[in-house]
Protein backbone atom coordinates (compact mmCIF):
# COMPACT_ATOMS: atom_id res chain seq x y z
CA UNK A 1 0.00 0.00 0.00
CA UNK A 2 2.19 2.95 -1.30
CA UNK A 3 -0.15 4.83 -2.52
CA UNK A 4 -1.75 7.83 0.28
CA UNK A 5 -5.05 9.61 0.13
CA UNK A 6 -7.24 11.51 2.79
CA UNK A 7 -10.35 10.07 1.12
CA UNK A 8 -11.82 7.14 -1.23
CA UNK A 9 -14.86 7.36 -2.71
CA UNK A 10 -16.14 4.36 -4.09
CA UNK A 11 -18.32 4.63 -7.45
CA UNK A 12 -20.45 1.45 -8.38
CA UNK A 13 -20.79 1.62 -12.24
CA UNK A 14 -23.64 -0.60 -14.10
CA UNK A 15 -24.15 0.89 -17.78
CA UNK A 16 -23.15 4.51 -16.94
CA UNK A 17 -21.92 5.87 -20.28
CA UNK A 18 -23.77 8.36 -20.35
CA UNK A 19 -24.97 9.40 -16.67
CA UNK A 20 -20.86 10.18 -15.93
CA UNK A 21 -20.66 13.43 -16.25
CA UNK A 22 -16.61 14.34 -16.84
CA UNK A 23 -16.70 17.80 -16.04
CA UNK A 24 -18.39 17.19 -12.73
CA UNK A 25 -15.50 14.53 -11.37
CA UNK A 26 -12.63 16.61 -13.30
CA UNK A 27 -13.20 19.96 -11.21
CA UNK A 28 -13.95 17.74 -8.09
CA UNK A 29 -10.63 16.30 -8.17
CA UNK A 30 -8.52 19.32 -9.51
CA UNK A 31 -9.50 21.52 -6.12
CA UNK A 32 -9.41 17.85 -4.18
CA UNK A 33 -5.87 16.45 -4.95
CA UNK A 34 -5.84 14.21 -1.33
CA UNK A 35 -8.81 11.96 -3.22
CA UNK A 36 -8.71 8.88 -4.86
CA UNK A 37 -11.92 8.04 -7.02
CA UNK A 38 -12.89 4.45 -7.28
CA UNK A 39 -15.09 3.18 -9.88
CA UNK A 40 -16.16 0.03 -10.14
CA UNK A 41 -17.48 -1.03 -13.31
CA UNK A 42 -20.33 -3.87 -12.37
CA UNK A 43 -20.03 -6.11 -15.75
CA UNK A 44 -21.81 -3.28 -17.68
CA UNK A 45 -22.69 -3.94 -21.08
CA UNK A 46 -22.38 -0.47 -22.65
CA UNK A 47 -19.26 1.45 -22.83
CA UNK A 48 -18.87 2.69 -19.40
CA UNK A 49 -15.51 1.46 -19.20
CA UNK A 50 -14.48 3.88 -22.47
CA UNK A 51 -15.68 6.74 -20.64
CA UNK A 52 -14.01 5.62 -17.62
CA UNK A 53 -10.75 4.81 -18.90
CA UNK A 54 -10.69 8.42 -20.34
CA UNK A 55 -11.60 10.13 -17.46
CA UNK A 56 -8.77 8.24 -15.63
CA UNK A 57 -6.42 9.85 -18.67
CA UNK A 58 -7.00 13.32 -17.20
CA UNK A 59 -6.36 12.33 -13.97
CA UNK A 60 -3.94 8.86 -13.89
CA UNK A 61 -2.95 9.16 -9.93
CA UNK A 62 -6.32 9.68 -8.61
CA UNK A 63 -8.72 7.46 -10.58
CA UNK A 64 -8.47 4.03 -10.33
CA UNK A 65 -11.17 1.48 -12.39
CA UNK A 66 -11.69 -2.04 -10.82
CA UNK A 67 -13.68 -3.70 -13.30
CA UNK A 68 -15.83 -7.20 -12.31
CA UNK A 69 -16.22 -9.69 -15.12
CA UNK A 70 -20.20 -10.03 -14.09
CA UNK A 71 -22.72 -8.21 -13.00
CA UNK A 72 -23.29 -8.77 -8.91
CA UNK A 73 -25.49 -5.71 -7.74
CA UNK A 74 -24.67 -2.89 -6.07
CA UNK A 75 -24.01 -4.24 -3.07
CA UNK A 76 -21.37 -6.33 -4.08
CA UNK A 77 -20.03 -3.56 -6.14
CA UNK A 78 -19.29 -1.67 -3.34
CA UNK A 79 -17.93 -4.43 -1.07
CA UNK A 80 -15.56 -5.22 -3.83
CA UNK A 81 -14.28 -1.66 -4.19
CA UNK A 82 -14.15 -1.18 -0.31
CA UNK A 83 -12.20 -4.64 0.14
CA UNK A 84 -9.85 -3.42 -2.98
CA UNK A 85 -8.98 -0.62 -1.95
CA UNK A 86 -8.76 -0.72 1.78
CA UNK A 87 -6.15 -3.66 0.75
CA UNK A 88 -4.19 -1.46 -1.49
CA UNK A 89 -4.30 2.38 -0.75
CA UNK A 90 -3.98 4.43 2.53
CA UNK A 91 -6.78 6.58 3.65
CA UNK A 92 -8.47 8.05 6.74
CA UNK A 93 -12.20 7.41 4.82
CA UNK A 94 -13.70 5.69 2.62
CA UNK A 95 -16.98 5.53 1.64
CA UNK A 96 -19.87 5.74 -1.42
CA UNK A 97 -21.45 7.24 -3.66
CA UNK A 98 -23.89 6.78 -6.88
CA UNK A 99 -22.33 7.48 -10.14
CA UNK A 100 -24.93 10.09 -11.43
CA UNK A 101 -23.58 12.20 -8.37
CA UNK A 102 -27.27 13.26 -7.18
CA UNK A 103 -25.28 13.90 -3.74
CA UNK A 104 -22.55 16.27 -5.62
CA UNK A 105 -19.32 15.31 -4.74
CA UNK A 106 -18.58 18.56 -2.52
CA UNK A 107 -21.03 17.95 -0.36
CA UNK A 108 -19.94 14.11 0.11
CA UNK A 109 -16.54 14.86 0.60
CA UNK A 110 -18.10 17.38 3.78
CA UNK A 111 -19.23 14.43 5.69
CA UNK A 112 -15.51 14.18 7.01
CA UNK A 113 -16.43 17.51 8.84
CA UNK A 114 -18.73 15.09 11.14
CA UNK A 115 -16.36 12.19 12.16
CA UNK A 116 -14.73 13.33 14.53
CA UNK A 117 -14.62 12.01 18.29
CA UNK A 118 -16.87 8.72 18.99
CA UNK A 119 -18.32 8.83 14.99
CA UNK A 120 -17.18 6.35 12.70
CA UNK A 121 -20.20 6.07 10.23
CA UNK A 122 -21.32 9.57 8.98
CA UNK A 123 -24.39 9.89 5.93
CA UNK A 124 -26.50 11.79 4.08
CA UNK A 125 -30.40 12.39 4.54
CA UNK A 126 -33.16 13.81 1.92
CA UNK A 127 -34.90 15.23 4.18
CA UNK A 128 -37.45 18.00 2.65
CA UNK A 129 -36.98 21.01 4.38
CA UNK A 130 -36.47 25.05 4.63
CA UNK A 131 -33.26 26.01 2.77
CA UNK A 132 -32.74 22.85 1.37
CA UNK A 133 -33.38 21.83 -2.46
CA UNK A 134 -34.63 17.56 -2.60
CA UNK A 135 -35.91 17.43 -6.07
CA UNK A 136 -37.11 13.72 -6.75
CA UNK A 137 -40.70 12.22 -8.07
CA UNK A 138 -43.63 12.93 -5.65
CA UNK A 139 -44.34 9.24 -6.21
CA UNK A 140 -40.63 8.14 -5.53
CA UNK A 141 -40.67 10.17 -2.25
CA UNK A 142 -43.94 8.70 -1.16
CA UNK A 143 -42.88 5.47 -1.56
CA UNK A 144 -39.37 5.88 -0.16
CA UNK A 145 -41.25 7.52 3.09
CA UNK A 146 -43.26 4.53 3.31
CA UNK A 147 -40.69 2.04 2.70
CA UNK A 148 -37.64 4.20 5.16
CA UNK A 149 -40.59 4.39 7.87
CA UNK A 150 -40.27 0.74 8.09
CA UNK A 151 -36.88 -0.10 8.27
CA UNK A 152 -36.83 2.56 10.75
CA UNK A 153 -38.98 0.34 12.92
CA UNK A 154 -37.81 -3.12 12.31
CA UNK A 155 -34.46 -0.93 12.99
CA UNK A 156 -35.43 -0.06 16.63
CA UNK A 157 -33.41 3.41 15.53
CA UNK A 158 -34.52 7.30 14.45
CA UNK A 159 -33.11 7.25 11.10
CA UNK A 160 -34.86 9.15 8.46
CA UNK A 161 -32.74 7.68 5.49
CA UNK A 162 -31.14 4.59 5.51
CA UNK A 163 -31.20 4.67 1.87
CA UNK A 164 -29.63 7.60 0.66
CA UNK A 165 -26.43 6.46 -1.40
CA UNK A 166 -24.06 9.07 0.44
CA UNK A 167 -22.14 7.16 2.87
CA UNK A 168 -18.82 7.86 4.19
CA UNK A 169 -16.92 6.00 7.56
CA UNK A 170 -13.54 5.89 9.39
CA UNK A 171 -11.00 3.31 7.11
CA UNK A 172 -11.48 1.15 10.67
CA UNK A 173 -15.12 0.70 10.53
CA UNK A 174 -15.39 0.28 7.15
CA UNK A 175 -12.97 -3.03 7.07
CA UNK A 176 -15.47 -4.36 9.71
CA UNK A 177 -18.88 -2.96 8.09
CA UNK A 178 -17.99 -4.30 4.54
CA UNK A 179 -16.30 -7.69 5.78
CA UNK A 180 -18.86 -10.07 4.80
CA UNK A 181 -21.53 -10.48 1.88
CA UNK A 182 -25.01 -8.83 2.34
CA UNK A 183 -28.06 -10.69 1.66
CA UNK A 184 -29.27 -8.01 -0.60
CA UNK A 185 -28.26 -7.01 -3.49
CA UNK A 186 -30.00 -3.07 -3.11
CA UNK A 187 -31.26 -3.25 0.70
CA UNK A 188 -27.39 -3.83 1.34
CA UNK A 189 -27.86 -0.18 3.52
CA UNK A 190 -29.82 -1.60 6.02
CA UNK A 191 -27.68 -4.16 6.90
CA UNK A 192 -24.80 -1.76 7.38
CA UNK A 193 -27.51 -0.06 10.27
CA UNK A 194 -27.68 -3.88 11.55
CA UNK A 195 -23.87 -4.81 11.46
CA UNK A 196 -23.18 -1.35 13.66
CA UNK A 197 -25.79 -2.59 16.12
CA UNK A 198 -23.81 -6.14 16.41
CA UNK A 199 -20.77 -4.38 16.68
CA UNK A 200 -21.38 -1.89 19.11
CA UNK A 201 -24.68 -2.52 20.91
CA UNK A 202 -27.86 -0.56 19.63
CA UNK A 203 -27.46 2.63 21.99
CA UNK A 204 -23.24 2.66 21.20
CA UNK A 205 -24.05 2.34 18.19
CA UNK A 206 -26.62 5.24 17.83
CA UNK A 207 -23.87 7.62 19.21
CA UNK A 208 -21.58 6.18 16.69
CA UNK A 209 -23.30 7.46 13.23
CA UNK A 210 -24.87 10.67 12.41
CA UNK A 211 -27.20 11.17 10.00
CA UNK A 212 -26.55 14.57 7.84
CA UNK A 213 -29.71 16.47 6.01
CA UNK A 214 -28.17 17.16 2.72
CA UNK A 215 -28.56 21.26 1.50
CA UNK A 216 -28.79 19.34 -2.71
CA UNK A 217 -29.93 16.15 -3.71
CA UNK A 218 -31.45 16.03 -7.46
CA UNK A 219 -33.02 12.67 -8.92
CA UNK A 220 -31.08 12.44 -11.78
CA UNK A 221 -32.47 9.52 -14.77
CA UNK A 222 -34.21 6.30 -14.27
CA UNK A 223 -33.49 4.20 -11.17
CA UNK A 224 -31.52 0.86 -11.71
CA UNK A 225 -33.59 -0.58 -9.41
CA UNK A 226 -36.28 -2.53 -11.87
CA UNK A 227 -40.24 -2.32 -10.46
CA UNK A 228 -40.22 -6.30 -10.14
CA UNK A 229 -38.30 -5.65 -6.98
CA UNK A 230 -40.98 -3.64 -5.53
CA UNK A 231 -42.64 -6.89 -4.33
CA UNK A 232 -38.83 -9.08 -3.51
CA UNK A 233 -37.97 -5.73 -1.84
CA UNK A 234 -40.73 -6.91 0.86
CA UNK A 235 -39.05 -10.44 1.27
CA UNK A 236 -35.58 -8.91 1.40
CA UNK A 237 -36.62 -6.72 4.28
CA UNK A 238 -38.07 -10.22 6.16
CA UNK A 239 -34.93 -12.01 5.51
CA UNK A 240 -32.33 -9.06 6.65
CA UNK A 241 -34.66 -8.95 9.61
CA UNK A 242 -34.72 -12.71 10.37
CA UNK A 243 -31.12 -13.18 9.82
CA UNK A 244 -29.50 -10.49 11.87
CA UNK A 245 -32.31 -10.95 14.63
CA UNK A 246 -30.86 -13.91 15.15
CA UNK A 247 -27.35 -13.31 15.09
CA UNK A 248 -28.30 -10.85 17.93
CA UNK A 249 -29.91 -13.02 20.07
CA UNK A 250 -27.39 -15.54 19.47
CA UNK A 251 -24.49 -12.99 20.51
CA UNK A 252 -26.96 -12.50 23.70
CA UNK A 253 -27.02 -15.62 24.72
CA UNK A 254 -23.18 -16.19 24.09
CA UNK A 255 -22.98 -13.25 26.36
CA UNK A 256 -24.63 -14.44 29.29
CA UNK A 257 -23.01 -18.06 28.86
């Protein structure tokens, strides 16, 4: 590990060729030189790896491509990029964030402002509010409140937005968070929420993340997510609930033993 950054930002990549914007990512890093952008390019099937490989051109030391052979889902995207580069650059964060940069990139790279002391695990929020701009489909947020309302409660925790794709954590906590596979392949957040609350115990845990309203967050394209999953999505929940349930009890038990 020779290579040293402040910051890694992970990118998972599925068919991106043209939702990169190159201008965006170019200014980022030319007034950021102490990050390193990862994108990983999920077995797309377009030419996001062209448009990747001439971004990287423009800026060879801090862009690196890690390109899977197959498709795996987001989550695994991101675990593989995490893993990667945990294993071969140094950093003080690492985190991620959606290629299509509805979270801009400045106001990512701000969630470092917030770990500091006991935080580890810092994230944005679309919360709808005074002085903030949240533009997304009425029927998207509806839907989102709905389904983020629920994992709230099955949670036990006051989160607003687990899903929010603007995550960012201490290089320590993320080597823990991102050690295993998830179950899900898109509900992969909420099992980050549920691997904190093994870790640390559900109140440690609580003062151990902070959840950041964000001031711009624009819906940008079509999801990736496909409307079939609107009725797995359901089962996912179940199963992430079942599993990690009883991982908790069985950590209980081992406990009082």
């Amino acid at each position: 590990m020779s290579t040293s950054f402040n910051t890694t930002i992970v990118i998972p990549c599925y068919n991106e060729e043209k939702g990169i914007s190159n201008s965006e990512y170019s200014n980022f890093l030319n007034n950021n030189p102490e990050v390193l952008i990862c994108f990983v390019n999920d077995g797309s099937k377009d030419n996001t790896v062209g448009v990747l490989k001439a971004l990287k051109e423009k800026h060879p030391t801090q862009i690196h491509i890690l390109s899977l052979k197959n498709n795996s889902g987001k989550a695994e995207a991101v675990r593989a990029g995490i893993q990667y580069c945990n294993f071969n650059f140094k950093h003080q964060y690492i985190g991620y964030l959606d290629a299509d940069l509805a979270t801009t990139l400045e106001e990512f790279i701000d969630l470092r402002n917030y770990l500091q002391g006991e935080i580890v695990f810092s994230f944005g929020s679309r919360i709808r509010k005074i002085g903030s701009i949240i533009e997304r489909e009425n029927s998207r947020f509806l839907i989102g409140r709905v389904i983020a309302t629920f994992i709230s409660n099955i949670l036990d925790i006051k989160v607003y937005d687990t899903q929010c794709g603007s995550k960012l954590f201490t290089r320590d906590i993320s080597e823990q968070l991102f050690e295993k596979e998830f179950i899900s392949k898109w509900l992969f957040d909420v099992e980050i929420f549920y691997r904190m609350i093994l870790l640390f115990g559900r109140e440690k845990a609580i003062q151990k993340m902070l959840e950041i309203p964000l001031k711009l967050w624009v819906e940008k394209g079509d999801s990736k997510v496909k409307l079939s999953y609107g009725f797995k999505l359901w089962f996912d929940l179940f199963q992430i609930r079942q599993e990690y349930k009883k991982i908790e009890k069985n950590l209980s038990q081992s406990n009082l033993n």
